[in-house]
C-alpha atoms as a PDB file:
ATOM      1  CA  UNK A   1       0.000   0.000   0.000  1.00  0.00           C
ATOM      2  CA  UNK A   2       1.660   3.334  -0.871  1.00  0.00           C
ATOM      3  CA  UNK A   3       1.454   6.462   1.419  1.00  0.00           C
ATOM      4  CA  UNK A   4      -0.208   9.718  -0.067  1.00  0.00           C
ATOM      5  CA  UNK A   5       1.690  12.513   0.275  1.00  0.00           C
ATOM      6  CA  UNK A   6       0.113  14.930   2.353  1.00  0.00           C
ATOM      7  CA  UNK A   7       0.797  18.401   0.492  1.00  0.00           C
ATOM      8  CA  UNK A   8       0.452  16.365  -2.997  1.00  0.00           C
ATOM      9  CA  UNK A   9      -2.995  16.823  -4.040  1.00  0.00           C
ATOM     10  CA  UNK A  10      -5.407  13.563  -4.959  1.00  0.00           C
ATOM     11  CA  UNK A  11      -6.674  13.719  -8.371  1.00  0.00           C
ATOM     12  CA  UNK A  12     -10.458  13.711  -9.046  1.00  0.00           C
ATOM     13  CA  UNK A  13     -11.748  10.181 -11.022  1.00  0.00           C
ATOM     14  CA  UNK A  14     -11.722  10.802 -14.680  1.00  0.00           C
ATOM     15  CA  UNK A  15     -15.310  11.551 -15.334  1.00  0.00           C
ATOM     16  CA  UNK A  16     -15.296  14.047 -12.832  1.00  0.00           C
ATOM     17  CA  UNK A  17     -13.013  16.285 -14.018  1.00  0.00           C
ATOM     18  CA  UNK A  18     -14.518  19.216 -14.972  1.00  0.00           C
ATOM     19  CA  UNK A  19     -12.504  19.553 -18.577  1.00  0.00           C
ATOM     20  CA  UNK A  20     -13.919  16.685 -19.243  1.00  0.00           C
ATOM     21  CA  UNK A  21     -17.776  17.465 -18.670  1.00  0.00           C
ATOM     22  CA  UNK A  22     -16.771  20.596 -21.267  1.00  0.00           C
ATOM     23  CA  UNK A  23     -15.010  18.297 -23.846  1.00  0.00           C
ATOM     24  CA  UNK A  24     -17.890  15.856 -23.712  1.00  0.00           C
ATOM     25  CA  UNK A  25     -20.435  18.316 -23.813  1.00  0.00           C
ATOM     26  CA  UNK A  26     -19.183  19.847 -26.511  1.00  0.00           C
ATOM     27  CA  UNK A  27     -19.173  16.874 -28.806  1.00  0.00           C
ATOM     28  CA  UNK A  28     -22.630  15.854 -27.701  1.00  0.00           C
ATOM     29  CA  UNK A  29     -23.816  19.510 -29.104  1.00  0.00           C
ATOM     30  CA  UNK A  30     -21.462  18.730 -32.423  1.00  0.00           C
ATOM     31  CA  UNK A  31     -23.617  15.384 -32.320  1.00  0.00           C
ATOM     32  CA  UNK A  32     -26.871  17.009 -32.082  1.00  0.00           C
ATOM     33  CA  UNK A  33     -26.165  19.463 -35.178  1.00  0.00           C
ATOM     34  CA  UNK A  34     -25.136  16.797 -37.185  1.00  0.00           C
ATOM     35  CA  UNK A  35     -28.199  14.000 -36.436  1.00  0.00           C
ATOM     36  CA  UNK A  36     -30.462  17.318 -37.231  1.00  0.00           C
ATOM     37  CA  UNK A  37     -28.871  18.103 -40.432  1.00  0.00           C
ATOM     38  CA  UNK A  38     -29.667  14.266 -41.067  1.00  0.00           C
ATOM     39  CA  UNK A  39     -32.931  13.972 -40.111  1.00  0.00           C
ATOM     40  CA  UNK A  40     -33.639  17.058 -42.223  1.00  0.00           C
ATOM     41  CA  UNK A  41     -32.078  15.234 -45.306  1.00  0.00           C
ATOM     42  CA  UNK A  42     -34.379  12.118 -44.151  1.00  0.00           C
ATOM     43  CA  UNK A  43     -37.282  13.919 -44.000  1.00  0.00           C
ATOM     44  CA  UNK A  44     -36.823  15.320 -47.611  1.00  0.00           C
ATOM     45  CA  UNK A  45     -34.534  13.246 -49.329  1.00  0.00           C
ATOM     46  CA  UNK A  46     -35.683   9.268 -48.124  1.00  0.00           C
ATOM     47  CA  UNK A  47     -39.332   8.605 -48.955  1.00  0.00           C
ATOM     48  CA  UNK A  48     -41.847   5.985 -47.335  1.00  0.00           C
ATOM     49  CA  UNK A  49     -40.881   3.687 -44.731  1.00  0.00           C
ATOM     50  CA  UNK A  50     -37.333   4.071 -45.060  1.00  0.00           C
ATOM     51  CA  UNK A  51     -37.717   7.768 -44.522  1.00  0.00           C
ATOM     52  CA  UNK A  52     -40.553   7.531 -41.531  1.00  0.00           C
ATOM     53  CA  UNK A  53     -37.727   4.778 -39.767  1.00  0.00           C
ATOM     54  CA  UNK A  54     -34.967   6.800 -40.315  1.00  0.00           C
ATOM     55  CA  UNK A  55     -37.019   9.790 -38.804  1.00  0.00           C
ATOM     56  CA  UNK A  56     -37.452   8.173 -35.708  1.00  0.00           C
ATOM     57  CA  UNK A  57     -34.483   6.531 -34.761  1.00  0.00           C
ATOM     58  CA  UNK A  58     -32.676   9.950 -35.646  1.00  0.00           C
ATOM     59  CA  UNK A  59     -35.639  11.977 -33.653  1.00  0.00           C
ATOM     60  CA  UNK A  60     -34.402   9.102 -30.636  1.00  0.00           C
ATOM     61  CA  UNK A  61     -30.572   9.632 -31.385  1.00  0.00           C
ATOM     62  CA  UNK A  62     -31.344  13.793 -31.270  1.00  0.00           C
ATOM     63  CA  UNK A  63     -32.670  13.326 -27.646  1.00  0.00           C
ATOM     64  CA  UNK A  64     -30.512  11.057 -26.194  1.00  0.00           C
ATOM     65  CA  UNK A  65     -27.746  13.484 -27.115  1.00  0.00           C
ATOM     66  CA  UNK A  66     -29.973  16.647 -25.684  1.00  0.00           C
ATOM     67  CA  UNK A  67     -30.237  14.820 -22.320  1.00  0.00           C
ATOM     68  CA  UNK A  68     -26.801  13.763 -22.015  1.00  0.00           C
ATOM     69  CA  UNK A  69     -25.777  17.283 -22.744  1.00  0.00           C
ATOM     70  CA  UNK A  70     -28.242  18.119 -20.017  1.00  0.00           C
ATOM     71  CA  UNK A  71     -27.002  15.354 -17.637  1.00  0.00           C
ATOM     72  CA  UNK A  72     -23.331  14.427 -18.630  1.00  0.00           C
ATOM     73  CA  UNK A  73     -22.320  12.390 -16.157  1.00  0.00           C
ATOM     74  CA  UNK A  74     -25.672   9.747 -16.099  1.00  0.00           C
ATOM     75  CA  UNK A  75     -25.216   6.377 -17.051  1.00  0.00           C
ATOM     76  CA  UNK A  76     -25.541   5.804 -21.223  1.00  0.00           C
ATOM     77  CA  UNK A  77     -28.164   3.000 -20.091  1.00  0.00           C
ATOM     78  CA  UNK A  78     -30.130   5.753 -17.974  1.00  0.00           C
ATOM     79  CA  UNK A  79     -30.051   8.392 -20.567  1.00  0.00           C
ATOM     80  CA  UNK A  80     -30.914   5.895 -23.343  1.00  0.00           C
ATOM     81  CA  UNK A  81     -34.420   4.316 -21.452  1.00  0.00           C
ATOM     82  CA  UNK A  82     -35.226   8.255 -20.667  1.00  0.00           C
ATOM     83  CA  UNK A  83     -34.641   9.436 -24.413  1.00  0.00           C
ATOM     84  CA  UNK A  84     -36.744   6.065 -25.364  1.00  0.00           C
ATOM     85  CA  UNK A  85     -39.623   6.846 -22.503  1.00  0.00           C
ATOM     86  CA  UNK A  86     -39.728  10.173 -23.833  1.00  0.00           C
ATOM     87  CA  UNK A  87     -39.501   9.627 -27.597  1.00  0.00           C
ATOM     88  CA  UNK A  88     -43.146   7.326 -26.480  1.00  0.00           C
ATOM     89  CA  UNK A  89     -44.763  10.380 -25.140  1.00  0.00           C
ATOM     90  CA  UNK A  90     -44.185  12.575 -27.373  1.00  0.00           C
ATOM     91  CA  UNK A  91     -45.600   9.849 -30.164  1.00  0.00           C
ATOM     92  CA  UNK A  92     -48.505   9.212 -27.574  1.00  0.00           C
ATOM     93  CA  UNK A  93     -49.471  12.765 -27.239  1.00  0.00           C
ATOM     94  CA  UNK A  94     -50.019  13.058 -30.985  1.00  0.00           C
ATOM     95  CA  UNK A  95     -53.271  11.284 -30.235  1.00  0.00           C
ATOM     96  CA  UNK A  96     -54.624  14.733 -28.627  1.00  0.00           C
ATOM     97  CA  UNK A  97     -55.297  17.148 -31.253  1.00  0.00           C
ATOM     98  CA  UNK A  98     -53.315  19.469 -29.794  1.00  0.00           C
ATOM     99  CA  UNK A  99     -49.613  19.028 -31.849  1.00  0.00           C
ATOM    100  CA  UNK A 100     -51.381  19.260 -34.831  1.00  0.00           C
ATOM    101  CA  UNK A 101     -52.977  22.836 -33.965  1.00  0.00           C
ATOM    102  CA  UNK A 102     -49.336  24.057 -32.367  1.00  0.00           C
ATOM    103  CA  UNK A 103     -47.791  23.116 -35.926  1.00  0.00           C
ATOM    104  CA  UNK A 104     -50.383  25.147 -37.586  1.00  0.00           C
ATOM    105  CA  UNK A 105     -49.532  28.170 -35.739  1.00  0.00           C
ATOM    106  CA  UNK A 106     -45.810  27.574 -35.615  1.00  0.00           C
ATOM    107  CA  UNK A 107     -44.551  25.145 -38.911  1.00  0.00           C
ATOM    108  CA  UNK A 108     -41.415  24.044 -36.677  1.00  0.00           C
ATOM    109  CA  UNK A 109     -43.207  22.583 -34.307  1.00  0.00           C
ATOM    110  CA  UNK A 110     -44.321  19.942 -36.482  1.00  0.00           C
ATOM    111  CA  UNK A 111     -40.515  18.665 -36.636  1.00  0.00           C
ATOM    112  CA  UNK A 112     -40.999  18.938 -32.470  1.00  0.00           C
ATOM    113  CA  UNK A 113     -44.171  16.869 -31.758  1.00  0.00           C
ATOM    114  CA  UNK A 114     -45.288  15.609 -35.229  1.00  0.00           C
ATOM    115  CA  UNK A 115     -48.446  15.872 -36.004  1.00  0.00           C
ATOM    116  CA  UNK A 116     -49.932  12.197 -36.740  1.00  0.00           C
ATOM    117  CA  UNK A 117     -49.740   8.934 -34.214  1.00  0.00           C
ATOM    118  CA  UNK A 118     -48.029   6.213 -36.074  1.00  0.00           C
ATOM    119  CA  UNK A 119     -47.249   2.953 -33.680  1.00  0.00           C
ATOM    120  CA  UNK A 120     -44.203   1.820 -36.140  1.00  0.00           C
ATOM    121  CA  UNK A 121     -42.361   4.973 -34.259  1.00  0.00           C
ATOM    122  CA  UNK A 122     -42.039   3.392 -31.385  1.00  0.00           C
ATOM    123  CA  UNK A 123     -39.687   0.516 -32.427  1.00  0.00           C
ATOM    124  CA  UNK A 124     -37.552   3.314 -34.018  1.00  0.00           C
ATOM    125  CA  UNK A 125     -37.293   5.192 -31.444  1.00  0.00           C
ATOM    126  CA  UNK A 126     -36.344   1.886 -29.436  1.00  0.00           C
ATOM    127  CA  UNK A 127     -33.909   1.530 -32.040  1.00  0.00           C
ATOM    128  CA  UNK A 128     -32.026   5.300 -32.209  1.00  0.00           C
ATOM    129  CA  UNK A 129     -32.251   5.282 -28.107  1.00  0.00           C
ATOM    130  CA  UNK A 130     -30.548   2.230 -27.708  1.00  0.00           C
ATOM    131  CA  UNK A 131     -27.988   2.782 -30.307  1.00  0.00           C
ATOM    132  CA  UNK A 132     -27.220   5.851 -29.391  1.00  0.00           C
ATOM    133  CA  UNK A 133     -26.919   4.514 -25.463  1.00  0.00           C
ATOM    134  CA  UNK A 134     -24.829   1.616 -26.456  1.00  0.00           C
ATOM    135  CA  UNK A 135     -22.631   3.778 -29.267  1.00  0.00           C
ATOM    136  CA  UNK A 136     -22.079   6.497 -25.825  1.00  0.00           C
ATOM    137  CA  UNK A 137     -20.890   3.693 -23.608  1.00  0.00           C
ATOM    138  CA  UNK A 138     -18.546   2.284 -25.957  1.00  0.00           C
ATOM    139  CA  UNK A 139     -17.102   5.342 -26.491  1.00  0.00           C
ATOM    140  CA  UNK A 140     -16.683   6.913 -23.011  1.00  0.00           C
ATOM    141  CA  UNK A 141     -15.483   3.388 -22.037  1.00  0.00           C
ATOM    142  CA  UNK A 142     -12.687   3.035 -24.835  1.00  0.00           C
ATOM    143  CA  UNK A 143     -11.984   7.243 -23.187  1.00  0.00           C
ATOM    144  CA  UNK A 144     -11.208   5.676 -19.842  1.00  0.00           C
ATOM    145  CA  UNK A 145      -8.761   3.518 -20.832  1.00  0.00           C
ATOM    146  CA  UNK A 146      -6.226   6.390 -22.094  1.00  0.00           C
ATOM    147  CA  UNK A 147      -4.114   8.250 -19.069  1.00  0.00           C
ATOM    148  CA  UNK A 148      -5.639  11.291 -17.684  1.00  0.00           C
ATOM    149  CA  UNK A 149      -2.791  13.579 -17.422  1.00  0.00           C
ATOM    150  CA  UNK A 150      -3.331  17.418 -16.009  1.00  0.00           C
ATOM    151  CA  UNK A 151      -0.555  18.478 -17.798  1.00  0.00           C
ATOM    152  CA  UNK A 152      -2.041  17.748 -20.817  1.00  0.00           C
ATOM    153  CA  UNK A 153      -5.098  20.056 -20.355  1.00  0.00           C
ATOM    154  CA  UNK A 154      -4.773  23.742 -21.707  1.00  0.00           C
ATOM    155  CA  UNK A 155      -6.042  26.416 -18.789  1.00  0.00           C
END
């Protein structure tokens, strides 16, 4: 067992480190611009179920990022079931007339809350949650395994 010195400060664990909340936020927000330049290009450029499925796991993908910006240090499983819970409200609440009359007055909310209940959403937003979950473990897992060196962090 080795001694800690006692003027020789003990470093935080790695996902605490606030330098890493910024880097990791910051490539969640890079994530979410690109999955809604995507799902733009799906929605236009990828026509009948292809396009719908693509929609919704990307619509899935685009939250899980939001809420692991919002919440960087959760668990990728925990983020992942809330993106997917919340993805099925959303879809559910299209069954009240009310997203359909927002989108009227405001076009963008359309993209938002839809406008139209369609069960086959829910698998793909199973899908994109997941994914995204298991694709955000994998990679903060393979980032633990390089050496967290202070030195190496610009102030």
């Amino acid at each position: 067992m080795s001694a800690v010195h006692p003027l020789k400060p003990v470093p935080a664990p790695r996902e605490l480190l606030p330098h890493r909340v910024l880097l990791r936020r910051v490539a969640l927000a890079c994530g979410a611009v690109a999955v809604v330049a995507a799902g733009l290009w799906a929605r236009t450029g990828l026509a009948g179920t292809v396009g719908d499925a693509a929609g919704g796991i990307l619509y899935a993908v685009l939250l899980y990022l939001l809420l692991a910006f919002a919440a960087p240090r959760a668990r990728s499983l925990t983020i992942a079931a809330a993106a997917v819970v919340l993805c099925g409200v959303i879809e559910l609440f299209q069954l009240t007339p009310w997203p359909a009359q927002w989108g009227e007055l405001w076009p963008p909310l359309r993209l938002v809350f839809g406008t139209t209940f369609n069960p086959w959403d829910l698998p793909a937003y199973a899908a994109g949650g997941f994914a995204a979950g298991i694709a955000d473990h994998l990679l903060r897992r393979g980032s633990a395994s390089r050496p967290c060196d202070e030195t190496s962090v610009s102030r």
